[in-house]
N, C-alpha and C. Protein backbone atom coordinates (compact mmCIF):
# COMPACT_ATOMS: atom_id res chain seq x y z
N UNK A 1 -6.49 -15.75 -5.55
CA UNK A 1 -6.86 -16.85 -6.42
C UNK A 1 -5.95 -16.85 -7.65
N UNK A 2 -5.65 -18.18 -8.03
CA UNK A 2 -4.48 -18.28 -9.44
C UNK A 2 -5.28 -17.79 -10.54
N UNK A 3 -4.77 -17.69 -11.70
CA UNK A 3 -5.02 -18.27 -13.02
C UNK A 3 -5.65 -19.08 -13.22
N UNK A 4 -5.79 -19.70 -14.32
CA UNK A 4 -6.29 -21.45 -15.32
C UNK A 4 -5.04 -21.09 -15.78
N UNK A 5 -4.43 -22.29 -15.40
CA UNK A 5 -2.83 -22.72 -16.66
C UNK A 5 -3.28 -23.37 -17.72
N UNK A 6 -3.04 -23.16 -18.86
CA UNK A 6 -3.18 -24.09 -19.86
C UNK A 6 -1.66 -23.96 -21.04
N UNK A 7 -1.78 -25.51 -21.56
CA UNK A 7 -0.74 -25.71 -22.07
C UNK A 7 -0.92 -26.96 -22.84
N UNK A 8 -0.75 -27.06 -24.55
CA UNK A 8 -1.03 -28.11 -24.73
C UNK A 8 -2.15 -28.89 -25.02
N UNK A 9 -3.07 -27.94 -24.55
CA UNK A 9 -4.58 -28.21 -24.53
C UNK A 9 -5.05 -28.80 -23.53
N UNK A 10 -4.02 -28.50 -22.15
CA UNK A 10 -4.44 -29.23 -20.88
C UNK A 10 -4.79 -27.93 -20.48
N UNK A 11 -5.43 -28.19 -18.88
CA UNK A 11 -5.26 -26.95 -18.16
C UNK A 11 -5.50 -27.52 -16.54
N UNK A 12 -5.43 -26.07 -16.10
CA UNK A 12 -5.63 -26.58 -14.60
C UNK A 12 -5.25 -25.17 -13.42
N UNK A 13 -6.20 -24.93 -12.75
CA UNK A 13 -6.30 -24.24 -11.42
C UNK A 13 -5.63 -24.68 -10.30
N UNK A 14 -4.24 -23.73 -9.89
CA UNK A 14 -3.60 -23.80 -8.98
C UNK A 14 -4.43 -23.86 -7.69
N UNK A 15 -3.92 -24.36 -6.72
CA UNK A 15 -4.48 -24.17 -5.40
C UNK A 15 -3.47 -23.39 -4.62
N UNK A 16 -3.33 -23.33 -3.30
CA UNK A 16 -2.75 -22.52 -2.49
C UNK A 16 -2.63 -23.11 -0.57
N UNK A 17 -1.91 -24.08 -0.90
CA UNK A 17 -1.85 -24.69 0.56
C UNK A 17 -1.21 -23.58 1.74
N UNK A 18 -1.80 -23.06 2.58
CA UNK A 18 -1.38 -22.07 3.80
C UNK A 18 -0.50 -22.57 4.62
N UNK A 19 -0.81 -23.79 4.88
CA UNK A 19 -0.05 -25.10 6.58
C UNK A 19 1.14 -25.15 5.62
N UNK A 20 1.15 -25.34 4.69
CA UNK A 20 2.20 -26.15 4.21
C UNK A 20 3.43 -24.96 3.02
N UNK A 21 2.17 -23.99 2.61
CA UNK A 21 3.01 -22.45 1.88
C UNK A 21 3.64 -23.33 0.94
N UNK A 22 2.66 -24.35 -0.33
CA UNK A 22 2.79 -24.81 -1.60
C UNK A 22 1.51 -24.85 -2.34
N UNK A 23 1.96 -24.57 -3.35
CA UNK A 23 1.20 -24.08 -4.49
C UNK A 23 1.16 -25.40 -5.45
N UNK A 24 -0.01 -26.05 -5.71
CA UNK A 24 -0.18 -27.19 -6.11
C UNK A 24 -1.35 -27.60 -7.08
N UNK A 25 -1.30 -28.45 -7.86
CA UNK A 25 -3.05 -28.75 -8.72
C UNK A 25 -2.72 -30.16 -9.47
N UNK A 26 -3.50 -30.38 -9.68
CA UNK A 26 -3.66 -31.26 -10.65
C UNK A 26 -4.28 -31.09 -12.28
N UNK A 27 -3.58 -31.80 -13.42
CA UNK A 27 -4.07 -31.19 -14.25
C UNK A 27 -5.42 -31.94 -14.59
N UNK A 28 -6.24 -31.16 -15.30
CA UNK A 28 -7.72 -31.19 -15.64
C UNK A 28 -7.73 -32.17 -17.09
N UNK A 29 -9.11 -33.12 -16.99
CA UNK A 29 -9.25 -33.65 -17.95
C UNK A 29 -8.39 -35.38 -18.01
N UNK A 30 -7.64 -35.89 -17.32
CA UNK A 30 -6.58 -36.63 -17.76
C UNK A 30 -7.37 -37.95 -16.84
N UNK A 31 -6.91 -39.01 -17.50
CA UNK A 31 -6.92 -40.28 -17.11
C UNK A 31 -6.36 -40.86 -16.28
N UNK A 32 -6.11 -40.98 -15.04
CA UNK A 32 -5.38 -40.96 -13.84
C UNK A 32 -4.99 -40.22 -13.12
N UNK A 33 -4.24 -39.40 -12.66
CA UNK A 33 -3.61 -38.64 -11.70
C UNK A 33 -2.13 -38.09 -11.90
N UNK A 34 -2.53 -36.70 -13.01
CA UNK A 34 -1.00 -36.07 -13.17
C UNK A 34 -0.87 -34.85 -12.70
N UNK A 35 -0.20 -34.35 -11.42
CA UNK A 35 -0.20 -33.25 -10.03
C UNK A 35 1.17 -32.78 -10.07
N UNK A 36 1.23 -31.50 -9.36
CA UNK A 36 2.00 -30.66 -9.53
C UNK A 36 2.05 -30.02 -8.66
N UNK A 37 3.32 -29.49 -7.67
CA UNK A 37 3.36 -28.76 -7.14
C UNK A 37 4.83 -27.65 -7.17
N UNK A 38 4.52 -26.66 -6.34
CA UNK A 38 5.93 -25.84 -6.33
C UNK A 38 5.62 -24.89 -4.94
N UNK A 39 6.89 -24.48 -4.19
CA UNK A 39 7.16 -23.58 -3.25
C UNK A 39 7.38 -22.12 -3.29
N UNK A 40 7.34 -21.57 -4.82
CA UNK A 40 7.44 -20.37 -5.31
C UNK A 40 6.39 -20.28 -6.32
N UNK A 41 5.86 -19.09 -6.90
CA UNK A 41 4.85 -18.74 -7.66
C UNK A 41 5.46 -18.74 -9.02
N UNK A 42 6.82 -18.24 -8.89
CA UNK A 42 7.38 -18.27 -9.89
C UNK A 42 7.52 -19.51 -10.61
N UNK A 43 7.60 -20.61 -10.03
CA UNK A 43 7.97 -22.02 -10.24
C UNK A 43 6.46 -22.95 -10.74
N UNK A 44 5.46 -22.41 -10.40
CA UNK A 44 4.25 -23.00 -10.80
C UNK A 44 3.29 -23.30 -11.81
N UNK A 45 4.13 -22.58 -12.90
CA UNK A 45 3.83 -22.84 -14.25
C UNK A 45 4.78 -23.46 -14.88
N UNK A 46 5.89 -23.74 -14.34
CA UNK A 46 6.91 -24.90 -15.12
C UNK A 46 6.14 -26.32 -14.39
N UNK A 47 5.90 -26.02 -13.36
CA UNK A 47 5.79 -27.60 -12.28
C UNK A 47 4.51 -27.97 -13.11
N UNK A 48 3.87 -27.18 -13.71
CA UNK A 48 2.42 -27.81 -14.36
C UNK A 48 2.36 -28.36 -15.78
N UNK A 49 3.49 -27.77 -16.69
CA UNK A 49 4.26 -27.85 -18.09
C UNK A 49 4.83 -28.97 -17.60
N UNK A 50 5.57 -29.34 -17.11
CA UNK A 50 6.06 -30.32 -16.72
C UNK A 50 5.53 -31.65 -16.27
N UNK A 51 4.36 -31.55 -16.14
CA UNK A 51 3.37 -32.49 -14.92
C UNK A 51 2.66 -32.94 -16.76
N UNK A 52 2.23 -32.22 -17.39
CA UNK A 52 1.71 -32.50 -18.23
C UNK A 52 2.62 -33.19 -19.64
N UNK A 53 4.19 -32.59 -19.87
CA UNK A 53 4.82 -33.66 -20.73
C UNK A 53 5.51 -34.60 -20.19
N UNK A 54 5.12 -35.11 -18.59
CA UNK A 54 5.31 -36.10 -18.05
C UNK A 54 4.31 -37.00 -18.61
N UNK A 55 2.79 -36.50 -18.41
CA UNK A 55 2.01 -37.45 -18.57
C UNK A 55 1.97 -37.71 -19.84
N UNK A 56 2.14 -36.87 -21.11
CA UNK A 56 2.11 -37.36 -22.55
C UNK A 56 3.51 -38.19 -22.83
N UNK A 57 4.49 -38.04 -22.48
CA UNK A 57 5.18 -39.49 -22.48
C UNK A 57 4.84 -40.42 -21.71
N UNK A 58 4.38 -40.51 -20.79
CA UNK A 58 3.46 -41.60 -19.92
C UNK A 58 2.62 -42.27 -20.84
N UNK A 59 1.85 -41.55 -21.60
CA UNK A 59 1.05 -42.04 -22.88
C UNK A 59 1.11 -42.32 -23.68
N UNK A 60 2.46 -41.79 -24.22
CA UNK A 60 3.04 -42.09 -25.25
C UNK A 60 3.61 -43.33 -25.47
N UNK A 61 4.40 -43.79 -24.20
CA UNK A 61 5.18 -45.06 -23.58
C UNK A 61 4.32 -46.29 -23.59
N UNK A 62 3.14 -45.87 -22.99
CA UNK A 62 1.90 -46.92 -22.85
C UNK A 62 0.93 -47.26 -23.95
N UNK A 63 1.36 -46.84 -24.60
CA UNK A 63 0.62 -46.76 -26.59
C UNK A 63 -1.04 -45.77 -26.19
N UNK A 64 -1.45 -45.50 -25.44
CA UNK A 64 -2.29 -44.18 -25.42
C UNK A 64 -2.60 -43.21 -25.54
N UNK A 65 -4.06 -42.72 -26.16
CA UNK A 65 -4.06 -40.75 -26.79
C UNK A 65 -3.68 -40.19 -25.68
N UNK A 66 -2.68 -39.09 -25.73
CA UNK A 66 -2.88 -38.42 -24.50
C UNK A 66 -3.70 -36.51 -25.02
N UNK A 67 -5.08 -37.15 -24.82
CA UNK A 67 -5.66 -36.12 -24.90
C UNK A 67 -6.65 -35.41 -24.14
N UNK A 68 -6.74 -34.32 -23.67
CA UNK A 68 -7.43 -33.88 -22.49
C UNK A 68 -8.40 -34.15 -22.40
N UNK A 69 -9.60 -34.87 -21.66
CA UNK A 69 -11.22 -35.08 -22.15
C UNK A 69 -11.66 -33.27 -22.18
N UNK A 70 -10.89 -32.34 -21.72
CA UNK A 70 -11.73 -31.09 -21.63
C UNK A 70 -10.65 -30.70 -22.72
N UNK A 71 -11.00 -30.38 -23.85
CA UNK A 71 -10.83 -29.45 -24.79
C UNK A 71 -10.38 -27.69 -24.14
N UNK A 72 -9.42 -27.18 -24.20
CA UNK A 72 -9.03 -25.86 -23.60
C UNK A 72 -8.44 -25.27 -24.97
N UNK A 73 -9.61 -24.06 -25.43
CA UNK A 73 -8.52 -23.46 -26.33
C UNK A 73 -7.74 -22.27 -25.84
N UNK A 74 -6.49 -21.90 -25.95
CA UNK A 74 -6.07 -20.54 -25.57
C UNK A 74 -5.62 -19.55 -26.78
């Protein structure tokens, strides 16, 4: 079982696809659908950092808060 990634005040629980041997999630809290995946473990905390200042310029672009409805402190 992963971690909780958090970053930003997002977060989010990796999954672990077997058929397919990718490591994937979506982040928690957000207003639509901002997902992430990677083929190495090593790679799965950038793909989620990434997934998430995708979506705050997404929000940013679209004049919207981009703020997590789940509060994560780390």
């Amino acid at each position: 079982m992963f971690e909780k990634l958090v970053y930003k005040g997002f977060s989010s629980t990796p999954k672990y696809d077997i058929e397919d041997k990718l490591i994937y999630g979506t982040v928690d809290g957000v207003e639509g659908l901002a997902e992430y995946e990677s083929d190495t473990l090593e790679g799965v905390e950038q793909a989620f950092r990434d997934a998430v200042d995708d979506y705050i310029e997404g929000c940013d672009e679209a004049g919207v808060p981009a703020n997590p409805r789940i509060l994560v402190l780390a």
